[in-house]
Protein backbone atom coordinates (compact mmCIF):
# COMPACT_ATOMS: atom_id res chain seq x y z
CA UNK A 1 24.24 16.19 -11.31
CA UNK A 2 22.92 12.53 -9.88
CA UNK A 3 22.51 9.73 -12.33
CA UNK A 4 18.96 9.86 -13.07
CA UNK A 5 19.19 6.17 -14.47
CA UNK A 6 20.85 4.60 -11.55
CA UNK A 7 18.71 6.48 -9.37
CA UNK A 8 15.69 5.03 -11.52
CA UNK A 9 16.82 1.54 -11.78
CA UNK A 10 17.20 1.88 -7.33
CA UNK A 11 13.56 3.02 -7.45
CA UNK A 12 12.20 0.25 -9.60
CA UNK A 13 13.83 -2.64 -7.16
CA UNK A 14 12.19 -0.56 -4.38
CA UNK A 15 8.60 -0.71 -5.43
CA UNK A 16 8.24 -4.28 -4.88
CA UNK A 17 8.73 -3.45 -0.91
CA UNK A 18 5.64 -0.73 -1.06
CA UNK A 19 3.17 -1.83 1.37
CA UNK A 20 -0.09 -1.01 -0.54
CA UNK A 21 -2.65 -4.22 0.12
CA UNK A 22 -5.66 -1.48 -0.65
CA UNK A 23 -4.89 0.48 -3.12
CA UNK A 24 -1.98 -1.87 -5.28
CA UNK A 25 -0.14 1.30 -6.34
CA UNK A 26 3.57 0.69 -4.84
CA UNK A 27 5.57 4.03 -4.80
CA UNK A 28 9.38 4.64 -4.16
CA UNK A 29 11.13 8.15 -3.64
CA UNK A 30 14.75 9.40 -3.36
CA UNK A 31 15.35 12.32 -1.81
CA UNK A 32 18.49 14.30 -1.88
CA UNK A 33 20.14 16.45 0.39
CA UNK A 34 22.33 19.32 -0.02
CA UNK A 35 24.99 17.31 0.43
CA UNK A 36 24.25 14.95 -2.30
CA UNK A 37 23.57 11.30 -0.11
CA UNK A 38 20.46 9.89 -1.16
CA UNK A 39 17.73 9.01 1.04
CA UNK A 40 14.88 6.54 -0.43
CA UNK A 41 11.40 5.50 0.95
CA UNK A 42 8.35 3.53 -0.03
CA UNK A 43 4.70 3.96 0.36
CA UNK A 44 3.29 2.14 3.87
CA UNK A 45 -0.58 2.00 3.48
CA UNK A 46 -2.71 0.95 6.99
CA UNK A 47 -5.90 0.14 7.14
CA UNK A 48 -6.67 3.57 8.75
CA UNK A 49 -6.10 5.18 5.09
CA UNK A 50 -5.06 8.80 6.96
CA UNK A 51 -2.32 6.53 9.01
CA UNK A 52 -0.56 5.11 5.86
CA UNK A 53 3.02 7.04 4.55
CA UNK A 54 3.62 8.78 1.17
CA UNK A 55 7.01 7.49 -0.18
CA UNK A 56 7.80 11.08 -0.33
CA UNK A 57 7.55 11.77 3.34
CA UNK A 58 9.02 8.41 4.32
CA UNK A 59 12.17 9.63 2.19
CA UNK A 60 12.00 12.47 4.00
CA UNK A 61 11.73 11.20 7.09
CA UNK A 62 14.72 8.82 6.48
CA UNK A 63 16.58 11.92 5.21
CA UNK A 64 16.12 13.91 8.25
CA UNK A 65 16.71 10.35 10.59
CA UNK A 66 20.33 10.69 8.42
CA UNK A 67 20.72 14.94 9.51
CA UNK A 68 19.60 15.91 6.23
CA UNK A 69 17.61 19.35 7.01
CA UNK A 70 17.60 20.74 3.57
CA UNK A 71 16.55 18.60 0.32
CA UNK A 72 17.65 19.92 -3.20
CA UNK A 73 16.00 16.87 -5.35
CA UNK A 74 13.40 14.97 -5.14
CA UNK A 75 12.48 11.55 -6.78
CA UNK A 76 9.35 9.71 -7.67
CA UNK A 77 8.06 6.46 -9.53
CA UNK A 78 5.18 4.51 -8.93
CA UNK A 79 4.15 0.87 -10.50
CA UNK A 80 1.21 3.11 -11.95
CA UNK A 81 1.84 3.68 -16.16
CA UNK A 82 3.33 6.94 -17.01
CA UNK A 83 4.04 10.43 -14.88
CA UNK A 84 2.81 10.49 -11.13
CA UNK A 85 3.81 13.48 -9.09
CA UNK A 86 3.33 14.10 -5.34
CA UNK A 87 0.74 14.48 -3.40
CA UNK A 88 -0.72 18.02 -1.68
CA UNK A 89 0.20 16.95 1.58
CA UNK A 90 4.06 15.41 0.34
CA UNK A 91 4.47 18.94 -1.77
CA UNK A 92 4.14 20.81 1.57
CA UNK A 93 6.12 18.68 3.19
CA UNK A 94 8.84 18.60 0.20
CA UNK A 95 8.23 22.51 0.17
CA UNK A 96 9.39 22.99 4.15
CA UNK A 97 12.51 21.27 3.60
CA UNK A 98 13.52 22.18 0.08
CA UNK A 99 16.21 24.64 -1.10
CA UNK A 100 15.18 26.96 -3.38
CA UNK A 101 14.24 25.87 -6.41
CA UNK A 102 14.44 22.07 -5.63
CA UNK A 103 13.57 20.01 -8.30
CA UNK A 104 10.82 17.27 -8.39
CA UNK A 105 11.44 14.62 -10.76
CA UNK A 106 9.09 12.09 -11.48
CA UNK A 107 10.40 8.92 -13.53
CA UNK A 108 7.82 6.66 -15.19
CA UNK A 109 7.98 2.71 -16.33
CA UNK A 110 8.10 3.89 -19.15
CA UNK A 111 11.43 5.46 -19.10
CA UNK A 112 9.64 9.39 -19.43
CA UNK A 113 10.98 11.98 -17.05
CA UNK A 114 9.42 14.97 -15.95
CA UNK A 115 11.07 17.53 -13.69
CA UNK A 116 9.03 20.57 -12.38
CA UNK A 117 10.57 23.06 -9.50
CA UNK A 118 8.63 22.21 -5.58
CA UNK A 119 7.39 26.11 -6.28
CA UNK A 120 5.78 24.75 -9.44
CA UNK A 121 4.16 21.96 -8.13
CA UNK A 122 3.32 24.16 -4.47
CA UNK A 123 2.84 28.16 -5.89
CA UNK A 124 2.46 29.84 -3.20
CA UNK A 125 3.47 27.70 -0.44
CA UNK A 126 3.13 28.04 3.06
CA UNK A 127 6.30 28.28 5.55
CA UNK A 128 6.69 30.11 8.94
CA UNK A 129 9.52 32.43 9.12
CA UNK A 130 12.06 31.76 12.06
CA UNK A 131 11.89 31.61 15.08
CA UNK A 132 7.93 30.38 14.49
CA UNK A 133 7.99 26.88 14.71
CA UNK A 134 10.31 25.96 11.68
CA UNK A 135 13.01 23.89 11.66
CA UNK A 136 16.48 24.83 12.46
């Protein structure tokens, strides 16, 4: 299993680099593959709120930039007090690339940890079956 700490301590000298001017809540992510490298992003807000980037999905993207195509863990703190988890639109996105049963751990300031499964988090979620627009 990953070091939770170390992974937490990369996320807190992370947040600082969020872009969020609007909203000042900075977010950081890790996300990891199924091959255990580590892929970490930070919330990009724009002006044009729909434009801006979760954390979440600019790990992702940085995982899949890296030939990641499966993610088994996922990682989350924000400069926000306590627990934050992702977003409807991040869990979908965390849901099409996760393994079964990926975990979603979400570390606060605070030092708390929560972990909850993506099918948790997304019951229910949607994916198209092969061959129908998903991934390969």
């Amino acid at each position: 299993m990953t070091d939770t700490s170390a992974i937490a301590a990369e996320l807190r000298r992370l947040l600082p680099r969020a872009h969020a001017p609007y909203s000042g809540v900075r977010v950081a992510a890790a996300v990891e593959g199924a091959d255990g490298r580590l892929h970490y992003g930070v919330n990009v807000e724009n002006a044009a709120y729909p434009q801006g980037l979760c954390a979440e999905a600019s790990a992702i993207a940085a995982a899949v930039t890296q030939g990641a195509s499966e993610l088994r863990r996922v990682y989350v703190t924000s400069s926000l007090p306590g627990l934050v988890w992702p977003c409807g639109g991040c869990r979908q996105k965390i849901f099409e690339f996760a393994s079964e049963g990926c975990e979603v751990v979400s570390l606060s300031p605070e030092g708390d940890t929560g972990r909850q499964t993506i099918e948790q988090l997304l019951p229910l979620g949607f994916r198209l079956e092969p061959g129908e627009g998903r991934r390969v």
